[in-house]
Protein backbone atom coordinates (compact mmCIF):
# COMPACT_ATOMS: atom_id res chain seq x y z
CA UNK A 1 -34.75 56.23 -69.74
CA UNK A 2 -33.83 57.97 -66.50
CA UNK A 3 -30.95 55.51 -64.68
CA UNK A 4 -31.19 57.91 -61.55
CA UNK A 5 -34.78 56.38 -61.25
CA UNK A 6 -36.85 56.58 -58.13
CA UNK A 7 -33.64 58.38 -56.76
CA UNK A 8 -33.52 61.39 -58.85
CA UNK A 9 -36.67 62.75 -57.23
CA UNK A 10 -34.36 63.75 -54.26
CA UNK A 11 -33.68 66.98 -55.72
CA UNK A 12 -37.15 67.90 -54.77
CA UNK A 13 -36.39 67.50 -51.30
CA UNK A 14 -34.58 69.39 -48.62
CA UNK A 15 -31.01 67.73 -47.74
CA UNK A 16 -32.33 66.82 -44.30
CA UNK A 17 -35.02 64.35 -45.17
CA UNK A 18 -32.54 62.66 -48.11
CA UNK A 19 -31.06 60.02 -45.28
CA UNK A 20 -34.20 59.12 -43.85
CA UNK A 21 -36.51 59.26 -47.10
CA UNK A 22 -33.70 56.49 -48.09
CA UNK A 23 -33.18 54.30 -45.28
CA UNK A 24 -36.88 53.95 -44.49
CA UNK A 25 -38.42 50.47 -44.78
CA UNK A 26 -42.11 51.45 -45.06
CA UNK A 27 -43.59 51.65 -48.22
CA UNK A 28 -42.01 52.10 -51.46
CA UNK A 29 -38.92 54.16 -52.15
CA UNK A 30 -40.12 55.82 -55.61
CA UNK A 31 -43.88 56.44 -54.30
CA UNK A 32 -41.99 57.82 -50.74
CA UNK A 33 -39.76 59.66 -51.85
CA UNK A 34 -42.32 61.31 -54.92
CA UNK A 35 -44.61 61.93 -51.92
CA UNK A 36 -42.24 63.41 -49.17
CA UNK A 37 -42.02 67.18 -50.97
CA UNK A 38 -45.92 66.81 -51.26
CA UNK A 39 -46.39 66.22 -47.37
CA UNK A 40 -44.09 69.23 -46.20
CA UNK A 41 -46.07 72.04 -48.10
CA UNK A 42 -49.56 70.67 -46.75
CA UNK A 43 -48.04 70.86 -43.54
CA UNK A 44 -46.17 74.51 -44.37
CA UNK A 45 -49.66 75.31 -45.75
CA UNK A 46 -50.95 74.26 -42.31
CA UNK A 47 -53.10 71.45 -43.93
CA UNK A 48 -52.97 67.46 -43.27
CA UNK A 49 -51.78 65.94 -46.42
CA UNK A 50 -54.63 63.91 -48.33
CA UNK A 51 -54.80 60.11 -47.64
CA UNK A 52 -53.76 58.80 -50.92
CA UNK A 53 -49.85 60.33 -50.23
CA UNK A 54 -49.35 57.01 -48.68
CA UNK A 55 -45.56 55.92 -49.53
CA UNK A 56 -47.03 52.83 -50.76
CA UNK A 57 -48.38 51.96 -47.34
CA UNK A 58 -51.67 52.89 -46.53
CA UNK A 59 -52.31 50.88 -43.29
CA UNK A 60 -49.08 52.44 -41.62
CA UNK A 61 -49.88 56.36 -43.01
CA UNK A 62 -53.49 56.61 -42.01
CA UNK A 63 -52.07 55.63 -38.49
CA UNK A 64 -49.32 58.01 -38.39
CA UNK A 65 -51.57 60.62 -40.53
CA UNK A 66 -54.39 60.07 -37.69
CA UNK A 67 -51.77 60.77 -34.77
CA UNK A 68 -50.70 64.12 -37.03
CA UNK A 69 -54.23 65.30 -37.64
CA UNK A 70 -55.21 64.90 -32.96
CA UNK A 71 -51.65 66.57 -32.30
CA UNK A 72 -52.83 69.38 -34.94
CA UNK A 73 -49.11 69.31 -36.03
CA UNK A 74 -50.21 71.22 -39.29
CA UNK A 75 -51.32 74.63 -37.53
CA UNK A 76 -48.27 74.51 -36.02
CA UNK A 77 -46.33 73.83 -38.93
CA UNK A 78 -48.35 76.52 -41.05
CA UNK A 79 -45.67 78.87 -42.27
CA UNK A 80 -42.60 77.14 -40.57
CA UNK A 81 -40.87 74.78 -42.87
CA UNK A 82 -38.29 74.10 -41.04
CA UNK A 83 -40.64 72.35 -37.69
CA UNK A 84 -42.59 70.55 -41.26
CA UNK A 85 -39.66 69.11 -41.96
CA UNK A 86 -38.73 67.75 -38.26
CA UNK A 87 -42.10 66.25 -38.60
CA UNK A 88 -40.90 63.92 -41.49
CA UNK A 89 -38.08 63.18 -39.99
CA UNK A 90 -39.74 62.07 -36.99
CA UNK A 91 -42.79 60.42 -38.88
CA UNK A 92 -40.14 58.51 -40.89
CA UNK A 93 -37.91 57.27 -37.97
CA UNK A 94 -41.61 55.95 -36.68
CA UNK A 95 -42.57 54.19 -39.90
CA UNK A 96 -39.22 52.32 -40.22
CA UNK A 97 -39.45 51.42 -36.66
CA UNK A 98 -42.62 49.10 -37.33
CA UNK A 99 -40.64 46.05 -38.67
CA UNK A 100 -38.25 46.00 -35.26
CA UNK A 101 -41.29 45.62 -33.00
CA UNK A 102 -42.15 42.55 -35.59
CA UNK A 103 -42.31 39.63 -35.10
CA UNK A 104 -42.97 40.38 -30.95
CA UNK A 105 -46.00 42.44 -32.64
CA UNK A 106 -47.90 41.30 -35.26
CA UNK A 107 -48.17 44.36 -38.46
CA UNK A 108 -51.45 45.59 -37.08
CA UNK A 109 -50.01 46.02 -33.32
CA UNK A 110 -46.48 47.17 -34.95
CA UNK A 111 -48.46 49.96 -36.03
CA UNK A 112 -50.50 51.00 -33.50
CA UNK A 113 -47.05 50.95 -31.50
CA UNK A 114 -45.11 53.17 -33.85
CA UNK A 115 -48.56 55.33 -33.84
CA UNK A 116 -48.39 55.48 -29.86
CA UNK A 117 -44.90 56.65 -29.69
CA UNK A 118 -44.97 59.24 -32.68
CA UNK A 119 -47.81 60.77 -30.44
CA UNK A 120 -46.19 60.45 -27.05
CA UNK A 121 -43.12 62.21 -28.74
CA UNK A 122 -44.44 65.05 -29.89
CA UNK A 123 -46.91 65.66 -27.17
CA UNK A 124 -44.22 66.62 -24.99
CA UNK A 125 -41.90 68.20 -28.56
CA UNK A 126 -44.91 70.33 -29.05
CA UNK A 127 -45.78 71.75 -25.32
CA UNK A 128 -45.66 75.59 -25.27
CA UNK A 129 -44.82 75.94 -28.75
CA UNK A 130 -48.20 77.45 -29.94
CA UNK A 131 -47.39 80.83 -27.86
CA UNK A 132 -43.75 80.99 -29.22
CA UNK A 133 -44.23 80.60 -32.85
CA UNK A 134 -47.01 82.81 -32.48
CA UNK A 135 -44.84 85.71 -31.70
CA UNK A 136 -42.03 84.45 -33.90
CA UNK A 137 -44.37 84.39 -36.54
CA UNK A 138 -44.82 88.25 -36.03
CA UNK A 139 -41.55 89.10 -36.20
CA UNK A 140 -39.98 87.69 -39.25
CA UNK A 141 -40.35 85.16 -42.21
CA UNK A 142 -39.45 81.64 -41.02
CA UNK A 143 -38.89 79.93 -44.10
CA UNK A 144 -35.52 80.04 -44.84
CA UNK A 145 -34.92 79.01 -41.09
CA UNK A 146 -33.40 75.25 -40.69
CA UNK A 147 -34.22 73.43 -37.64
CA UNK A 148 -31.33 73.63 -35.11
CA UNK A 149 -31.63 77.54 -35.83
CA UNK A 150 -35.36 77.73 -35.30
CA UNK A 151 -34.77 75.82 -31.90
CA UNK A 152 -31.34 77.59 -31.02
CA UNK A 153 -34.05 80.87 -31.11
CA UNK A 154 -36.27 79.85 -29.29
CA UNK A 155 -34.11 78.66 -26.55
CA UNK A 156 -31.93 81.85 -26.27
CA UNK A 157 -32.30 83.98 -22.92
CA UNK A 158 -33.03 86.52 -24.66
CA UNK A 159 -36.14 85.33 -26.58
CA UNK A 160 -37.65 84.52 -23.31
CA UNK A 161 -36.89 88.06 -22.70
CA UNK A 162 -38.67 88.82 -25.45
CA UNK A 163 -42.08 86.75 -24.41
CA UNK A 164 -41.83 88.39 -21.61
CA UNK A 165 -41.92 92.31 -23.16
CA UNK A 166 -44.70 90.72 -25.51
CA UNK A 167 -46.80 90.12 -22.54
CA UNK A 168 -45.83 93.88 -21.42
CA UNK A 169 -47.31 94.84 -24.44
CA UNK A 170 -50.77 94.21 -23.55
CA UNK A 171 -50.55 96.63 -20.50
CA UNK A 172 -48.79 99.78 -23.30
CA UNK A 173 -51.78 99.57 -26.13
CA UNK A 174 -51.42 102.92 -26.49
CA UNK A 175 -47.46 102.80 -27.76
CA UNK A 176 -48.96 100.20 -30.28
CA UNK A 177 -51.32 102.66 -31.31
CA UNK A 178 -48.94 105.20 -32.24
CA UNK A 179 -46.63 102.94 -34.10
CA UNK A 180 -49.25 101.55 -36.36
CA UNK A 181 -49.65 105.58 -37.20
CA UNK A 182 -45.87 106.39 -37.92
CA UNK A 183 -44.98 106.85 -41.74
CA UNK A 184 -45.87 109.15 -44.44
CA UNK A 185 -46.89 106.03 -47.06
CA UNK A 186 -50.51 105.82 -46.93
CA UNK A 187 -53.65 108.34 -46.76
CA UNK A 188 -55.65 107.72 -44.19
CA UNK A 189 -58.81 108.63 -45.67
CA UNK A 190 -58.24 110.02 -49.08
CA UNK A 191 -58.09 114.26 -49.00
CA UNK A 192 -61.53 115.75 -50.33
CA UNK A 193 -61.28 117.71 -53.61
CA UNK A 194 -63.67 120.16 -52.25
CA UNK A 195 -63.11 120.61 -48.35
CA UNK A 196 -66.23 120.72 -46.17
CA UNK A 197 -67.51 124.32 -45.11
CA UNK A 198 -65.40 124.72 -41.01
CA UNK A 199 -66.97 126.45 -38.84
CA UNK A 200 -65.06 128.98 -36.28
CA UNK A 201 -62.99 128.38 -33.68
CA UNK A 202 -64.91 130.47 -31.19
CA UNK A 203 -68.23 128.92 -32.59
CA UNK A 204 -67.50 125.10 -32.02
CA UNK A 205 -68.21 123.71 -28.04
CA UNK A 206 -64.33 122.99 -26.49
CA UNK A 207 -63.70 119.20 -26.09
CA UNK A 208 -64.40 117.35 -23.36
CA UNK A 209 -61.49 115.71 -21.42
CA UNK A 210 -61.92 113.35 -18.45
CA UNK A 211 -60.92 115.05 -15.18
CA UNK A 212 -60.10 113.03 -11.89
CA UNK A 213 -60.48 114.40 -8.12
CA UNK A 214 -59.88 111.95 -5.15
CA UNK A 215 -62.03 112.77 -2.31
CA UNK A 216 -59.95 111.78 1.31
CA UNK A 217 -62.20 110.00 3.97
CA UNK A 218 -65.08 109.74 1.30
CA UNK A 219 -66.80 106.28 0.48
CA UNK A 220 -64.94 104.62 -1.57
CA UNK A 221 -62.17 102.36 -2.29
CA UNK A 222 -60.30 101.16 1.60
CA UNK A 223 -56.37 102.47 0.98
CA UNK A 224 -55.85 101.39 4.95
CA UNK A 225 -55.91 102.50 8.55
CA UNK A 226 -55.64 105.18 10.16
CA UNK A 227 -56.71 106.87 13.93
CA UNK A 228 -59.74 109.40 14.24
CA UNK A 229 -62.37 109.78 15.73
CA UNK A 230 -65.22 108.36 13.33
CA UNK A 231 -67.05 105.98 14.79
CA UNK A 232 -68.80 104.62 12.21
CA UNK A 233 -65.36 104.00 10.08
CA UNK A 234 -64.01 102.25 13.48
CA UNK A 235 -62.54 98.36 13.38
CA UNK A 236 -64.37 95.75 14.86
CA UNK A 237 -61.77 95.12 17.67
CA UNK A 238 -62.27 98.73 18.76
CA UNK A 239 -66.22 98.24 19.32
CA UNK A 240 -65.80 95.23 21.54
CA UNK A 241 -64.34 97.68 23.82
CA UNK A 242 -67.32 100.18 24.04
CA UNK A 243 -69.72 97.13 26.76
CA UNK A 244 -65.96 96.07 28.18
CA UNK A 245 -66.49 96.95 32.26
CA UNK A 246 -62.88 98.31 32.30
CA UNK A 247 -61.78 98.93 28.68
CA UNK A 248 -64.45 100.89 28.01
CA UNK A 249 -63.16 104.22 29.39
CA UNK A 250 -59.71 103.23 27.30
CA UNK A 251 -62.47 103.22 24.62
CA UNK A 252 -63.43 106.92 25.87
CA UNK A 253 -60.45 108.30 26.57
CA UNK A 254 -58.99 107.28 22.80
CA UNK A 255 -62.27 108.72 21.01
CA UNK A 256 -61.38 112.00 22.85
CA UNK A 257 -57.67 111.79 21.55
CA UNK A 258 -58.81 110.87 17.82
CA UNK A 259 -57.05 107.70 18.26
CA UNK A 260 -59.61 104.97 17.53
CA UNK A 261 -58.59 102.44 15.00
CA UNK A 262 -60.48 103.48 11.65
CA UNK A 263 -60.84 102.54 8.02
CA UNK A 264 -59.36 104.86 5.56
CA UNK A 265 -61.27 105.07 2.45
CA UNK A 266 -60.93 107.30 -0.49
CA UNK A 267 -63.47 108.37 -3.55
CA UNK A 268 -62.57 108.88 -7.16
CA UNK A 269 -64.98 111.56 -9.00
CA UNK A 270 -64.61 111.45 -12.65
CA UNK A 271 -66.06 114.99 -14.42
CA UNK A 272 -65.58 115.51 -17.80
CA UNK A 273 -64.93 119.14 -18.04
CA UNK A 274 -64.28 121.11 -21.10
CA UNK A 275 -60.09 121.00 -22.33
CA UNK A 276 -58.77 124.63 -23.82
CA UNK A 277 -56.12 123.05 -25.73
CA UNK A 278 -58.34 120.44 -27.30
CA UNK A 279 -59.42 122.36 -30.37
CA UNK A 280 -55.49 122.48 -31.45
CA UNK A 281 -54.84 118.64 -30.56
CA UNK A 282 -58.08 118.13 -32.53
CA UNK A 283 -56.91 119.76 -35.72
CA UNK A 284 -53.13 117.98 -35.57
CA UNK A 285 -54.25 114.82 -35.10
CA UNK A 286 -56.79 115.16 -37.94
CA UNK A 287 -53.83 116.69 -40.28
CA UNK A 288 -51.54 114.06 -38.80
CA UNK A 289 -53.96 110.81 -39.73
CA UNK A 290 -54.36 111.61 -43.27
CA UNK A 291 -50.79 110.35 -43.53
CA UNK A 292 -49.98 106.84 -41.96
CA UNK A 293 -48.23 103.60 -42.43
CA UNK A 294 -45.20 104.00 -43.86
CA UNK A 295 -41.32 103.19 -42.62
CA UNK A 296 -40.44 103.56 -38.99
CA UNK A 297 -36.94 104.73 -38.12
CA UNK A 298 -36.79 104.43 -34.18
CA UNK A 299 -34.03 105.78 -32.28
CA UNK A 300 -34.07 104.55 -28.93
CA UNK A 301 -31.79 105.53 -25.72
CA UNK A 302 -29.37 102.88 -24.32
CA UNK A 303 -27.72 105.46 -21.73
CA UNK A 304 -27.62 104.60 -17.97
CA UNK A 305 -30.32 106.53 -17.15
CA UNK A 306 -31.94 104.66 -18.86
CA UNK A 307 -31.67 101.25 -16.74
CA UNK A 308 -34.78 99.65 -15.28
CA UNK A 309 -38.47 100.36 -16.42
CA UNK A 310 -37.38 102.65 -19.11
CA UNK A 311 -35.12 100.12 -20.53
CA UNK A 312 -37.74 97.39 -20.68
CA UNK A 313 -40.31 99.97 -22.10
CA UNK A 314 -38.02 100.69 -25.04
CA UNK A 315 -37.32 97.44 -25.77
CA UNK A 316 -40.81 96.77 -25.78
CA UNK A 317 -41.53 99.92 -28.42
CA UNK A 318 -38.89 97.89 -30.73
CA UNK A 319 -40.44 94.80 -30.18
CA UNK A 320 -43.65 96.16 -31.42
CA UNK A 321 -42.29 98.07 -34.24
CA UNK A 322 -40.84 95.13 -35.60
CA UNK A 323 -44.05 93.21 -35.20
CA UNK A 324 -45.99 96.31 -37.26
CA UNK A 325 -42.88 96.05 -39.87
CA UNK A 326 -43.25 92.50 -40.37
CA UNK A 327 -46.98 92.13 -40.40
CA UNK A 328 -47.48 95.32 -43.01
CA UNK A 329 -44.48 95.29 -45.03
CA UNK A 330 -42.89 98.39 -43.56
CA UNK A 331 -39.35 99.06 -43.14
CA UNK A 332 -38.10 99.32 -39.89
CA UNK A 333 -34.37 101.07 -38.67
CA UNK A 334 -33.02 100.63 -35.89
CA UNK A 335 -30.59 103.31 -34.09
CA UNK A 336 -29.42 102.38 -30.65
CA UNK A 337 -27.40 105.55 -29.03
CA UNK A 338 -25.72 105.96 -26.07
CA UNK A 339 -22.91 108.41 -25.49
CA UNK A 340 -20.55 110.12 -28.24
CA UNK A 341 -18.88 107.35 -30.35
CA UNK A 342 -22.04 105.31 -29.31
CA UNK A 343 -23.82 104.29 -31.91
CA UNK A 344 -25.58 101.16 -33.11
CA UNK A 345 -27.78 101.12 -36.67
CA UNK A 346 -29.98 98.13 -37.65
CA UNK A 347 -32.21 97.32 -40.58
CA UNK A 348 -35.07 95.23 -38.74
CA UNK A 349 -37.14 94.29 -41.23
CA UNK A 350 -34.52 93.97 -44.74
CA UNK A 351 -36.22 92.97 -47.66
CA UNK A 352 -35.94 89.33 -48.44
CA UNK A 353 -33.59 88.64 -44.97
CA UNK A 354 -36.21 89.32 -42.15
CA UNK A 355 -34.25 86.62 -40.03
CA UNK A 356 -31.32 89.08 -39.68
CA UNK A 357 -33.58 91.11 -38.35
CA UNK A 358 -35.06 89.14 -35.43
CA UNK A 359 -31.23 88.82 -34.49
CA UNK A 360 -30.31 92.79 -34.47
CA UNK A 361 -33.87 92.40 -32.15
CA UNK A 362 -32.56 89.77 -29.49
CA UNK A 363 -29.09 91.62 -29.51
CA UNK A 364 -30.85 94.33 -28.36
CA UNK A 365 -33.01 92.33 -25.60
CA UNK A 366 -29.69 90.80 -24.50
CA UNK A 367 -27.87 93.70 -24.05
CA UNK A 368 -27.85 96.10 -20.36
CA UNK A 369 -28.21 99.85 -21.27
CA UNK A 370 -24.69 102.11 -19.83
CA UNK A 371 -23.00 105.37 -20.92
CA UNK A 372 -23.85 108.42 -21.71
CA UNK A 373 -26.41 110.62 -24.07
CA UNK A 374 -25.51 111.67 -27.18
CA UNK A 375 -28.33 112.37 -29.35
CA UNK A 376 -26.65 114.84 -32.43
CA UNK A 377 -25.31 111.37 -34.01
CA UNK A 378 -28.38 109.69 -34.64
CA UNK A 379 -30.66 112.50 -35.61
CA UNK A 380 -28.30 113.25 -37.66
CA UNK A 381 -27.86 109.67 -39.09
CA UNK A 382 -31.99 109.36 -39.52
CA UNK A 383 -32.03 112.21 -41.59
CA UNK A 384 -29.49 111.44 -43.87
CA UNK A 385 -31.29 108.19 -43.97
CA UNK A 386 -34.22 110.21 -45.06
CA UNK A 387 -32.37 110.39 -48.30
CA UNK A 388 -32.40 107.58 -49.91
CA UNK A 389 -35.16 105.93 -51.42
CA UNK A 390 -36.81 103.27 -49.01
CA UNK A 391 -36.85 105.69 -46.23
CA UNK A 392 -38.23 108.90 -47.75
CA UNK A 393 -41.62 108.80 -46.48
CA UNK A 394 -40.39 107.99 -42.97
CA UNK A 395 -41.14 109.10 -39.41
CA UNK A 396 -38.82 109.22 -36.50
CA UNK A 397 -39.99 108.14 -33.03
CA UNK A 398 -37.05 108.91 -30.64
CA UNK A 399 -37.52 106.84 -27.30
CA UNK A 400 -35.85 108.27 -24.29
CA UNK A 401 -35.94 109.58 -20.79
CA UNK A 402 -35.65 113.35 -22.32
CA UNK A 403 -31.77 113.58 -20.54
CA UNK A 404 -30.43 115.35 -23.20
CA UNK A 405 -30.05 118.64 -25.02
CA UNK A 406 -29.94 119.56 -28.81
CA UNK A 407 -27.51 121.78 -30.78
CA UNK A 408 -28.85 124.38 -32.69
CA UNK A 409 -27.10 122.52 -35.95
CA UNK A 410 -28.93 119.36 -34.99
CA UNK A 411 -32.15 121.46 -35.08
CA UNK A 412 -31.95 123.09 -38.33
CA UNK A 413 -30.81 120.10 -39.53
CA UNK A 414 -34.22 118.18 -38.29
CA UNK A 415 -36.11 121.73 -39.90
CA UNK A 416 -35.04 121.07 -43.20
CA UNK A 417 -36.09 117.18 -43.37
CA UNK A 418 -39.77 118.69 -41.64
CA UNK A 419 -39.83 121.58 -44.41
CA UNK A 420 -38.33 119.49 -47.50
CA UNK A 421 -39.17 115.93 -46.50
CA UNK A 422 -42.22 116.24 -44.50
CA UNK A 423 -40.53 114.61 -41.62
CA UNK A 424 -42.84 113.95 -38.04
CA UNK A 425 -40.37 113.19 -35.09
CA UNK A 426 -42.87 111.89 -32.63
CA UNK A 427 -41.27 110.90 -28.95
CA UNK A 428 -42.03 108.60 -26.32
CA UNK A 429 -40.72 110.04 -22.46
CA UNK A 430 -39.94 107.29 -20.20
CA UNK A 431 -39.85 109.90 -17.33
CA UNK A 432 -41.03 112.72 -14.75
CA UNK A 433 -40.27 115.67 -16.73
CA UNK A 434 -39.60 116.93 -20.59
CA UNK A 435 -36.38 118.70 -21.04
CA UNK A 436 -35.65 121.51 -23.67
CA UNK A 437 -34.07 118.97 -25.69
CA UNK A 438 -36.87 116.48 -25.89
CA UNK A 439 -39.29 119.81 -26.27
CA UNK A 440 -37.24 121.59 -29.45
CA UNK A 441 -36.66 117.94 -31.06
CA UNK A 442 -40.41 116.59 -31.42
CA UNK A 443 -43.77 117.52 -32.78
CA UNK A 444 -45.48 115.74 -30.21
CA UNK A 445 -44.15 114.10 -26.91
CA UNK A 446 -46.08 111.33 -25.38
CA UNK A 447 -45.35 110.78 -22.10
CA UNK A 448 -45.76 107.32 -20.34
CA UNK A 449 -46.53 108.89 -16.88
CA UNK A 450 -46.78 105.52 -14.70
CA UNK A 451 -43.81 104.03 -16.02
CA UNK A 452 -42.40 102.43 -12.37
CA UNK A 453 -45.53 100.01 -12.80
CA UNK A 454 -43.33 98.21 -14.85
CA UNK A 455 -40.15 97.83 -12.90
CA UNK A 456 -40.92 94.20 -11.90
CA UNK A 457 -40.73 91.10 -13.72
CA UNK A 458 -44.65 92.06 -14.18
CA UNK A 459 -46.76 95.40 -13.83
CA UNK A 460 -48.29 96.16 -10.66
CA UNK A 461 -51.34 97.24 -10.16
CA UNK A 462 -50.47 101.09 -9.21
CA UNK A 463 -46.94 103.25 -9.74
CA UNK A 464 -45.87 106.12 -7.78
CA UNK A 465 -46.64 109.35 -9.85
CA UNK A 466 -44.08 112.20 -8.13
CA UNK A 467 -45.73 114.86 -10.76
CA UNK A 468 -48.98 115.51 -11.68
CA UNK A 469 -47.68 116.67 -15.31
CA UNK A 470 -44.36 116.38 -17.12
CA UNK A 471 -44.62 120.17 -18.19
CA UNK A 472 -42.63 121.38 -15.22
CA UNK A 473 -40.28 124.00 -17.44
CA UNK A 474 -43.28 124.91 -18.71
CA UNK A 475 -45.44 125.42 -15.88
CA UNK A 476 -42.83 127.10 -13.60
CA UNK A 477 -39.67 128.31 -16.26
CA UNK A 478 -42.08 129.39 -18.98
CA UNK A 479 -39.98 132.35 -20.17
CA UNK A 480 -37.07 129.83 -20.96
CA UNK A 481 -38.69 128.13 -23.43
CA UNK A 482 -38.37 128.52 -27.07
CA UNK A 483 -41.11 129.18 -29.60
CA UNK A 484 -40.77 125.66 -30.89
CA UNK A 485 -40.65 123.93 -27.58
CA UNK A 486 -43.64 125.87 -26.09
CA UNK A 487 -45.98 124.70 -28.98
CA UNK A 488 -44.79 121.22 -28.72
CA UNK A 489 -45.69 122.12 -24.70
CA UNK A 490 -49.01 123.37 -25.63
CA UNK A 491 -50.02 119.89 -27.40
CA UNK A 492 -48.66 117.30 -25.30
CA UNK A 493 -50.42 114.03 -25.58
CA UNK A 494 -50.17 111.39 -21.76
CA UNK A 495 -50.40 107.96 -22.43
């Protein structure tokens, strides 16, 4: 015989629900307390428990479990343990509550009163944290969470930060894109044992690629107003003039000068128009899909010039690749660099420990980018990363204005992982131009060309474009370019 009995079935439960599972007057303590670990993994599971886990009072528990089941408390609880567990808490604290409203109540109102309050208390607990869990959800395991942690979280600055960059995310699809396709751990399809006949270059039609050409004072879209001479394009207030006995010859005299009030309109003509250099971005990207999904190492500039919209645009690229980490079991390093000496490495997804990190992730949000460029350290740190184990069938994705310049050690060093590792360095420019560095360091460059849209607290509609292509060394310094950064050049990929 057991002489622990009912109160040996508290090992089963966590240490937070021991004081309340004790104290609580509703039911019975050995049916209660045998019950409690049953309720928190329905709720974990995201299910209502069933109605005969009762504590040994069923008139009470179908109340309470009723208020539960409107507030769908279990979809929100569904992977979170640690909010499952506040929900006990609460729902006990409710139950034992029902014998001080007696005898002002009689047991049926006592009920329906601890009922009414459970539900007024978490309708307001509960408001707005659908959307945050949500994202939480995606960037980590919250299991091993306790409560005051979970809530600490979500209350930080910097996870509001980090709603905030989610919600950029919708407007940068196409960085998503290219994450999901980083990694060397899946084939994507399966190679053919017996390739398909090709036909020749000079026999296939060239790709097509969508050409714009604005057309000034065409019908179109209004941008403003301007003064000319077109009547029909002429504001209303102007035409009044024209049967004025006076202003009419004002009305004359500014039609002569080209200075009547007009509409400005402009036309957009889309063409698609055959692209030279499609045939080659054709064949890599066909080479480069057979191999996807693997770990992400992501090196990401925190230097001055990086301040602003690229700043927010890079977190954002971490925020996503933690988010592809978590939800397909990738690894994902982190290496923050800055100027020499400056030089901050992060495991965001660790096996088993995924709460670290959603940490090393807000310490990143929280932080202002400053210094210098530096980027020999952490090329040189992914590749020797590239050794061991877990990361050998990485990618790098460097993420980065393109201030910078390479070493010709650096470089060889980057050949060798390409030649012996089958390394891709893919990069992201947060900027006008490419640079020599950016060009000799990456196999393919994708530049973000509108990226002052995003210099705001949210995207406007339109950014200022100075350049009509980030190829300026290219297009105007061709000769000073070296073999490896003209083919990178040749293959550039906007976003």
């Amino acid at each position: 015989m057991d002489l622990d009995r009912p109160y040996d079935r508290l090992g089963a439960l966590a240490r937070e629900l021991w004081l309340p599972g004790l104290v609580c007057s509703a039911g019975r303590s050995a049916e209660r307390l045998a019950q409690l670990h049953l309720w928190g993994e329905a709720l974990a599971r995201g299910e209502l428990p069933e109605a005969a886990l009762d504590f040994g009072d069923p008139d009470a528990l179908a109340a309470l479990r009723e208020a539960i089941g409107e507030l769908d408390l279990p979809a929100l609880c569904r992977g979170v343990p640690a909010l499952a567990r506040q929900v006990l808490r609460t729902l006990l604290w409710h139950l034992d509550r029902i014998v001080d409203h007696q005898p002002a109540l009689d047991r049926r109102a006592a009920i329906a009163r601890a009922a009414a309050d459970f539900h007024a208390e978490w309708q307001v607990e509960k408001a707005g944290w659908e959307e945050q869990l949500a994202l939480l959800r995606d960037l980590g395991d919250l299991a091993a969470l306790r409560w005051d942690e979970l809530r600490g979280r979500l209350a930080a600055r910097e996870w509001r930060e980090a709603q905030r960059l989610a919600a950029l995310l919708e407007h940068l699809q196409p960085l998503a894109e290219l994450i999901d396709t980083l990694g060397r751990s899946e084939h994507h399809p399966p190679r053919s044992r017996t390739p398909a006949p090709q036909r020749a270059a000079a026999d296939t039609a060239l790709p097509l690629v969508e050409r714009e050409t604005r057309l000034p004072d065409a019908p179109g879209e209004l941008r403003g107003i301007r003064h000319s001479d077109r009547i029909e394009r002429m504001l209303g207030s102007e035409a009044l003039q024209i049967r004025h006995p006076v202003l009419h010859k004002l009305w004359r005299a500014r039609l002569a000068e080209s200075r009547l009030l007009t509409y400005e309109s402009e036309a957009v003509l889309i063409e698609r128009v055959p692209d030279p250099g499609g045939r080659a971005r054709a064949a890599t990207a066909v080479a480069d899909a057979t191999l996807q999904r693997g770990p992400i190492i992501l090196a990401v500039d925190t230097s001055g010039s990086m301040r602003g919209a690229p700043e927010q645009i890079a977190k954002a690229v971490v925020l996503q690749a933690l988010r592809v980490a978590h939800r397909e079991r990738r690894g994902c390093l982190l290496i923050a660099f800055g100027g020499p000496g400056e030089l901050v490495e992060r495991d965001l997804h660790p096996p088993g420990a995924t709460a670290a990190g959603v940490d090393a992730l807000l310490e990143l949000i929280g932080q202002s980018f400053d210094g210098g460029t530096d980027v020999q350290a952490p090329i040189e740190r992914a590749v020797m990363r590239l050794g061991e184990q877990r990361w050998s069938s990485a990618d790098l994705l460097i993420v980065s204005d393109g201030e910078y310049g390479c070493t010709p050690a650096t470089l060889e060093q980057l050949d060798a992982a390409r030649r012996d590792l089958g390394l891709r360095v893919q990069g992201i420019l947060v900027g006008d131009r490419e640079t020599l560095g950016l060009l000799d360091t990456c196999d393919d460059v994708y530049w973000l060309r509108d990226w002052r849209r995003y210099t705001g607290a949210t995207p406007q509609r339109e950014g200022f474009v100075p350049v009509h292509t980030a190829s300026l060394t290219a297009l105007y310094f061709p000769n000073a370019l070296t073999p490896r950064a003209a083919a990178t050049a040749a293959r550039r990929p906007q976003m």
